[in-house]
Protein backbone atom coordinates (compact mmCIF):
# COMPACT_ATOMS: atom_id res chain seq x y z
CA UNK A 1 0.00 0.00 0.00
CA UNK A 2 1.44 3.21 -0.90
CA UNK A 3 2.25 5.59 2.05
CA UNK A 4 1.49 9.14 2.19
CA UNK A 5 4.13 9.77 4.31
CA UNK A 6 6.82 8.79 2.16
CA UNK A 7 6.31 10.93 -1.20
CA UNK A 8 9.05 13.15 -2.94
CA UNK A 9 10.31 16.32 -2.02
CA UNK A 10 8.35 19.46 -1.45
CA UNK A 11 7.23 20.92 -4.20
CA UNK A 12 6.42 24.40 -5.01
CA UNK A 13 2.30 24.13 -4.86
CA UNK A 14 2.87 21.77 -1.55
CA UNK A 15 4.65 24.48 0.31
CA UNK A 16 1.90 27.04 -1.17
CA UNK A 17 -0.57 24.83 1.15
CA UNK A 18 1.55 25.60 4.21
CA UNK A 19 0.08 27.90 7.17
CA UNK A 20 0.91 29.15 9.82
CA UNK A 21 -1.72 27.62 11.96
CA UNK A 22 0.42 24.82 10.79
CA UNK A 23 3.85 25.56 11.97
CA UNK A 24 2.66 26.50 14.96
CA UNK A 25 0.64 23.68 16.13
CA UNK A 26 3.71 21.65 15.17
CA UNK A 27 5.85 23.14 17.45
CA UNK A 28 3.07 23.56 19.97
CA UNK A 29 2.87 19.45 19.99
CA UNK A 30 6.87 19.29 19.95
CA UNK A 31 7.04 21.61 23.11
CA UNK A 32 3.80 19.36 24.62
CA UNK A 33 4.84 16.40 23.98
CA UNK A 34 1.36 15.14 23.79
CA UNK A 35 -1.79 16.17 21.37
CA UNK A 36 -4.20 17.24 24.69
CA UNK A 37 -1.45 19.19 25.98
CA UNK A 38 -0.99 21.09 22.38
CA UNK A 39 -4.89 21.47 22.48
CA UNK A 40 -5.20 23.01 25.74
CA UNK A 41 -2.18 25.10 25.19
CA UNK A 42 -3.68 26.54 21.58
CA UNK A 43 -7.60 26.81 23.13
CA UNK A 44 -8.40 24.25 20.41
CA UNK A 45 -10.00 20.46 20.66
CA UNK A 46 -7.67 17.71 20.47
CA UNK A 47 -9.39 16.36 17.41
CA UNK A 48 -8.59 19.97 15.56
CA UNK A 49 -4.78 19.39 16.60
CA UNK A 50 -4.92 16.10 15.22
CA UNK A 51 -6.31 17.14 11.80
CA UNK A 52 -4.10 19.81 11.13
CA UNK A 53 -0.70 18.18 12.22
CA UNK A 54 -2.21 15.38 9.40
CA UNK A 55 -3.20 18.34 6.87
CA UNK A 56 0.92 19.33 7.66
CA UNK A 57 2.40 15.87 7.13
CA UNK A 58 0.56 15.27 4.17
CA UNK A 59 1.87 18.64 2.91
CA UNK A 60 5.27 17.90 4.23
CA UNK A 61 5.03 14.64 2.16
CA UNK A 62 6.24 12.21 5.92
CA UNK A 63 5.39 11.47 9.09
CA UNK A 64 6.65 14.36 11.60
CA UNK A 65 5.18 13.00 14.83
CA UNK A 66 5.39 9.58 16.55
CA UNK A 67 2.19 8.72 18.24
CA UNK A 68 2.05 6.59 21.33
CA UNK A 69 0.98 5.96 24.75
CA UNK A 70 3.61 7.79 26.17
CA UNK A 71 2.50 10.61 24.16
CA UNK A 72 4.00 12.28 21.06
CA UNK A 73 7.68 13.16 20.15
CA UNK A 74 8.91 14.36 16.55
CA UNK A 75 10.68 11.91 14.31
CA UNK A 76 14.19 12.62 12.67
CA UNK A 77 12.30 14.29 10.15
CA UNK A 78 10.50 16.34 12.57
CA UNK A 79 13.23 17.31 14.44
CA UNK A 80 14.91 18.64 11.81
CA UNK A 81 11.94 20.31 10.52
CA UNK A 82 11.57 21.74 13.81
CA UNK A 83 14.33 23.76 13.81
CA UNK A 84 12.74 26.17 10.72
CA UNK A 85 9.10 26.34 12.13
CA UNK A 86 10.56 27.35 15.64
CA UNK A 87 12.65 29.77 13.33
CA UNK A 88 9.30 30.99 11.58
CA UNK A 89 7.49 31.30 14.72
CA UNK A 90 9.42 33.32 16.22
CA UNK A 91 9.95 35.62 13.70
CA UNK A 92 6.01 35.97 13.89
CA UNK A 93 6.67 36.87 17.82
CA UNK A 94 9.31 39.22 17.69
CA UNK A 95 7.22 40.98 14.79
CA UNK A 96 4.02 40.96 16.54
CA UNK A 97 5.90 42.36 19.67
CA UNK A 98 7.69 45.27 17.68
CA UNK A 99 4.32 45.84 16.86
CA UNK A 100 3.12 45.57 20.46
CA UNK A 101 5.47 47.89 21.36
CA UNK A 102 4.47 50.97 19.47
CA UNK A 103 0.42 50.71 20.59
CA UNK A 104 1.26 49.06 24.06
CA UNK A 105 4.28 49.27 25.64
CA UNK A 106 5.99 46.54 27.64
CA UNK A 107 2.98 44.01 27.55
CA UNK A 108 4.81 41.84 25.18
CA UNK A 109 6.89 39.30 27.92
CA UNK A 110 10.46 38.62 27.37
CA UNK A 111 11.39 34.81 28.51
CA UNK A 112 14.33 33.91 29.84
CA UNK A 113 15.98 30.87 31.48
CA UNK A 114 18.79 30.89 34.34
CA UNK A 115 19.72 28.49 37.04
CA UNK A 116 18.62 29.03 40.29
CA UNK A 117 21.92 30.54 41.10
CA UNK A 118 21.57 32.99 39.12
CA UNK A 119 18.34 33.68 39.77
CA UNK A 120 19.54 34.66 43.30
CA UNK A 121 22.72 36.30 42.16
CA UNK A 122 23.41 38.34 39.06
CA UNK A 123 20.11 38.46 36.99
CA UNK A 124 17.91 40.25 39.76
CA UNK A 125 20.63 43.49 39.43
CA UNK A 126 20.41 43.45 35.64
CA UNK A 127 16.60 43.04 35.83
CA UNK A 128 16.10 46.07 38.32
CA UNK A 129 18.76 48.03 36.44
CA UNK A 130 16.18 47.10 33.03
CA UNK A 131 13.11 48.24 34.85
CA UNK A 132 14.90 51.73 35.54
CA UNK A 133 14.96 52.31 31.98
CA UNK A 134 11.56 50.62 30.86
CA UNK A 135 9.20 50.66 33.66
CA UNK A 136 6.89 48.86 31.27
CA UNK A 137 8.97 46.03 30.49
CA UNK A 138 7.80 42.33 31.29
CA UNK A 139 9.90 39.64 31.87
CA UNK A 140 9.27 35.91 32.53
CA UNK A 141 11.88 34.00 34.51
CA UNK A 142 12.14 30.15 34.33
CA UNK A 143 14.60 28.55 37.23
CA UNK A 144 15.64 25.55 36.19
CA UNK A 145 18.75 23.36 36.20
CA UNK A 146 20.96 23.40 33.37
CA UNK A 147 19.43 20.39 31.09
CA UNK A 148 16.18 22.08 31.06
CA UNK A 149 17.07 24.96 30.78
CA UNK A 150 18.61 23.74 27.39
CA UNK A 151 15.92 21.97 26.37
CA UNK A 152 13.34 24.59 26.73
CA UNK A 153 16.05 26.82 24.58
CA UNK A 154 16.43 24.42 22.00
CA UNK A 155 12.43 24.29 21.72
CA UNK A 156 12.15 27.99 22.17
CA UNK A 157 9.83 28.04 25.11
CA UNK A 158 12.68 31.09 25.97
CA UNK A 159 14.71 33.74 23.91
CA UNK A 160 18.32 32.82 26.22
CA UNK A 161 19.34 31.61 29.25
CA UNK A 162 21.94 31.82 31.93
CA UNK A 163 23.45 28.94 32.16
CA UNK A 164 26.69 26.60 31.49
CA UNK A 165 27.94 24.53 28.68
CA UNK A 166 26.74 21.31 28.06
CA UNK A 167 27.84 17.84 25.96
CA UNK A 168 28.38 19.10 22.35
CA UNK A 169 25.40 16.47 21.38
CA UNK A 170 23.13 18.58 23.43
CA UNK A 171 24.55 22.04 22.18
CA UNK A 172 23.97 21.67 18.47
CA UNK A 173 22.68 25.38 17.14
CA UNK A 174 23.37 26.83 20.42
CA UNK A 175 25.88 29.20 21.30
CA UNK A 176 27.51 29.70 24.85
CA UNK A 177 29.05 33.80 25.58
CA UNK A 178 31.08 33.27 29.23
CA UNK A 179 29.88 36.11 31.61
CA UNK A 180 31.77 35.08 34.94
CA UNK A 181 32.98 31.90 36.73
CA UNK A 182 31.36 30.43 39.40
CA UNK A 183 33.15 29.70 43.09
CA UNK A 184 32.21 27.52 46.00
CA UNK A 185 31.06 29.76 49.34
CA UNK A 186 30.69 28.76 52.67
CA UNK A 187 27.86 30.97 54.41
CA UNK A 188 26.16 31.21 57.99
CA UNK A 189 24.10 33.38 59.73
CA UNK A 190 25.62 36.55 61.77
CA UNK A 191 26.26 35.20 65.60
CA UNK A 192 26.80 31.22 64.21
CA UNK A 193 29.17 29.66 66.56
CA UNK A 194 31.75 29.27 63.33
CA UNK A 195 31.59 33.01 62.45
CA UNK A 196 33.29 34.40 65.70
CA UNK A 197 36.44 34.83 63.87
CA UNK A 198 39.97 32.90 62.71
CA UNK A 199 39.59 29.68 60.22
CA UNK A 200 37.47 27.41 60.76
CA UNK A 201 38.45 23.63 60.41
CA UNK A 202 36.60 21.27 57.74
CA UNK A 203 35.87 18.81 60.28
CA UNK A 204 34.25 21.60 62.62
CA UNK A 205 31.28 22.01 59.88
CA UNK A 206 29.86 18.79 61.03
CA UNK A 207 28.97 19.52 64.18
CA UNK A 208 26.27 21.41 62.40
CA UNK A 209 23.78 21.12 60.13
CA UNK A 210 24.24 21.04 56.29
CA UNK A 211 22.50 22.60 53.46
CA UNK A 212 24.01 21.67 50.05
CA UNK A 213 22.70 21.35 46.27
CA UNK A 214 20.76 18.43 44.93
CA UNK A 215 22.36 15.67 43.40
CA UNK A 216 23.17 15.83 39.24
CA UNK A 217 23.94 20.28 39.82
CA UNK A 218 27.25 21.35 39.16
CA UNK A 219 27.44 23.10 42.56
CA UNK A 220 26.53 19.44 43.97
CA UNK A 221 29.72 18.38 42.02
CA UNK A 222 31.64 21.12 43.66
CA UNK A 223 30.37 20.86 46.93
CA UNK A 224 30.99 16.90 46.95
CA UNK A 225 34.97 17.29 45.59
CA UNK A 226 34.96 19.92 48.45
CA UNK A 227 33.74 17.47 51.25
CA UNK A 228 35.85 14.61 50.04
CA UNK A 229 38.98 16.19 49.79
CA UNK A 230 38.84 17.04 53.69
CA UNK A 231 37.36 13.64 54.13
CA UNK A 232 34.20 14.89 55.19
CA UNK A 233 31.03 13.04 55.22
CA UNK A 234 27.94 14.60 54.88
CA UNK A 235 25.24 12.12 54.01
CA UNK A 236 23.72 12.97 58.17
CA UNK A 237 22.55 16.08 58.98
CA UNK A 238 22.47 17.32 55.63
CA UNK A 239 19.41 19.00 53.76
CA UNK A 240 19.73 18.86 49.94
CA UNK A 241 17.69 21.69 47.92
CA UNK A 242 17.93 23.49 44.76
CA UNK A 243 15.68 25.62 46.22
CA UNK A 244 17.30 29.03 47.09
CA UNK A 245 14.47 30.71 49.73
CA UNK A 246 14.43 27.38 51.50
CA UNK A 247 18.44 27.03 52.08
CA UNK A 248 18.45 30.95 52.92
CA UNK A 249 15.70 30.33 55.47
CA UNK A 250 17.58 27.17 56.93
CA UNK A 251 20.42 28.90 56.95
CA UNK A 252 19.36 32.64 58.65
CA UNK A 253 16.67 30.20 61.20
CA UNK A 254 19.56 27.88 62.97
CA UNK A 255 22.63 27.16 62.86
CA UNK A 256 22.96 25.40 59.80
CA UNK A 257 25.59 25.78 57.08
CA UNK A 258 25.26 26.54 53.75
CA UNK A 259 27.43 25.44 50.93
CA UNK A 260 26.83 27.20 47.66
CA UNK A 261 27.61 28.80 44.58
CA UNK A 262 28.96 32.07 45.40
CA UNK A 263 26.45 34.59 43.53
CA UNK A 264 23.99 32.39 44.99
CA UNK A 265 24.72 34.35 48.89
CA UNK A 266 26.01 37.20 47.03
CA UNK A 267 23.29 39.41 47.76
CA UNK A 268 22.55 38.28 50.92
CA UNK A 269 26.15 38.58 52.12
CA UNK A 270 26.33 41.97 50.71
CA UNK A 271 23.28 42.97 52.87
CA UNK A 272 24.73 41.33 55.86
CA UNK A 273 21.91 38.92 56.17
CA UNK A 274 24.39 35.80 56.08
CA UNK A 275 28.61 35.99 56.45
CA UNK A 276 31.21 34.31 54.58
CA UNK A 277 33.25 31.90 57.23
CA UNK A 278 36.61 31.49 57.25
CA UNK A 279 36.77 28.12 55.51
CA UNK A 280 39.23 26.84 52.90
CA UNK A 281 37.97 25.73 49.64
CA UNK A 282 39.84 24.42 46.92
CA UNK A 283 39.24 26.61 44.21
CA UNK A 284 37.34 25.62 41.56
CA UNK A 285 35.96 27.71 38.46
CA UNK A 286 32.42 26.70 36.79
CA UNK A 287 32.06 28.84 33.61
CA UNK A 288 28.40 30.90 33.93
CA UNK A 289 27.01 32.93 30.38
CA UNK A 290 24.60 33.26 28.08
CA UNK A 291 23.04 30.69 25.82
CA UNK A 292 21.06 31.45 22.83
CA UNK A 293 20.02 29.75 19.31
CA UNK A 294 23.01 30.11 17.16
CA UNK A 295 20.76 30.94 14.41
CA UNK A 296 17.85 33.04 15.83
CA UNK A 297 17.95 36.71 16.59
CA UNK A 298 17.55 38.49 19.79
CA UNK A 299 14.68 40.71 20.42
CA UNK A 300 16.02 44.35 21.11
CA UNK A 301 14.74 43.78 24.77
CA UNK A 302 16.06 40.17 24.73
CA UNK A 303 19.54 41.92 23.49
CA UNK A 304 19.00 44.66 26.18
CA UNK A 305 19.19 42.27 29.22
CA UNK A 306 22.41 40.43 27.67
CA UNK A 307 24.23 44.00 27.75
CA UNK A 308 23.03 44.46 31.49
CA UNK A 309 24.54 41.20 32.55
CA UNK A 310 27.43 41.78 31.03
CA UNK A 311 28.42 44.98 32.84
CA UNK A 312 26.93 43.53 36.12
CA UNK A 313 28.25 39.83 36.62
């Protein structure tokens, strides 16, 4: 039986066929990973999902979507072919918000990515430094860790993120500008026993309690070398979080001890809220910067933020 999937190339009158309502429902299912989740996200029924991602292969001449119980992820075709509608779509974004801007200032969000480190660090001075100069401006922040962060780049659910370098398979049509490195800190609260003064001894952290990074974080990685090399164990009395507000509340509510990225207490230790003690840390350097599609252009807003962190990490 002949499949409809598997024709010849595009040709001229097939790619007259293609919408946009296309393209975007494509990358809407992509991004979902399942047709009810593309539905709900486009306000349209599931079976109007289904018929136009059909309407798109049959244009596209094979299959772009795998169905399945565990829901639906784009073939090799597809992923390739999602590449050029993200690339379409968001041209249709950034020229609907230029348009945005001149009737309505500012209600056109800009998305961004950055790892909870930097969430608590660098990107709140470069956001309150943007809002000085656009009052109107909107910005959406995702925290995640670095392999989502990455993967909701690479499907354009945001315009950049702060973040590290990852395996080169993972980075393909991303690019990676270094800002700053990133340093281990060691951080109590004013009037902790260990912040009276002088070095403190590895082995003295013990006798209190730990807050570290989860497991599979590069500031986990860190902290663990850290621990190791003084022979430290800290698998009791330890709290593991990625969660910034809950290791600065642990950490400013007893006399627990926080180890960290360094811009991650930055603020807090600039404030006085939390001190720096005397602790010796091998020195290690985690390259932090901006990632962006290699082959998609910044939004002047987008590109505005960018030349804020740069002058403030």
């Amino acid at each position: 039986m002949h499949d409809p999937y598997e024709t010849a190339p595009l040709s001229p009158t097939a790619l007259s066929r293609m919408r946009l309502r296309h393209l975007t429902c494509f990358v809407a299912i992509a991004e979902e990973r399942t047709l009810a989740g593309a539905a709900a996200r486009l306000g349209l029924s599931q079976p109007a999902v289904s018929k136009t991602l059909a309407e798109l292969e049959l244009i596209a001449g094979r299959r772009l979507v795998d169905r399945g119980r565990s829901g639906a992820s784009p073939t090799e075709a597809g992923t390739r072919f999602l590449r050029h509608a993200l690339e379409v779509t968001q041209a249709m974004e950034s020229a609907s918000q230029a348009l945005v801007r001149e009737t309505a200032p500012g209600r056109a969000p800009l998305r961004i990515g950055a790892l909870p480190t930097v969430a608590g660090g660098v990107l709140p001075r470069a956001i309150v430094r943007l809002h000085r100069d656009r009052p109107h401006a909107w910005v959406q922040v995702v925290s995640a860790a670095n392999p989502e962060l990455v993967a909701a780049l690479t499907t354009g659910r945001i315009e950049f993120a702060i973040g590290r370098t990852a395996e080169p398979s993972t980075m393909r049509g991303i690019s990676f500008e270094h800002l700053y490195t990133e340093s281990l800190a060691v951080v109590a609260r004013p009037g902790h026993p260990l912040a009276a003064g002088g070095p403190v001894g590895p082995s003295a952290l013990l006798n209190h309690p730990l807050v570290i990074p989860e497991h599979g974080t590069a500031p986990r990685l860190q902290a663990d070398a850290f621990l190791q090399s003084v022979g430290l164990d800290a698998s009791t009395r330890c709290t593991e979080t990625q969660s910034l507000a809950l290791a600065r509340a642990l950490t400013l509510l007893s006399d627990a001890v926080w180890i960290t990225s360094r811009h991650a207490a930055q603020l807090d230790v600039d404030r006085g809220f939390l001190v720096p003690l005397d602790v010796t840390v091998p020195h290690s350097a985690e390259p932090v910067g901006v990632l962006r599609r290699s082959r998609a252009r910044l939004s002047d807003l987008a590109e505005e933020v960018v030349d804020l962190l740069r002058t403030t990490a």
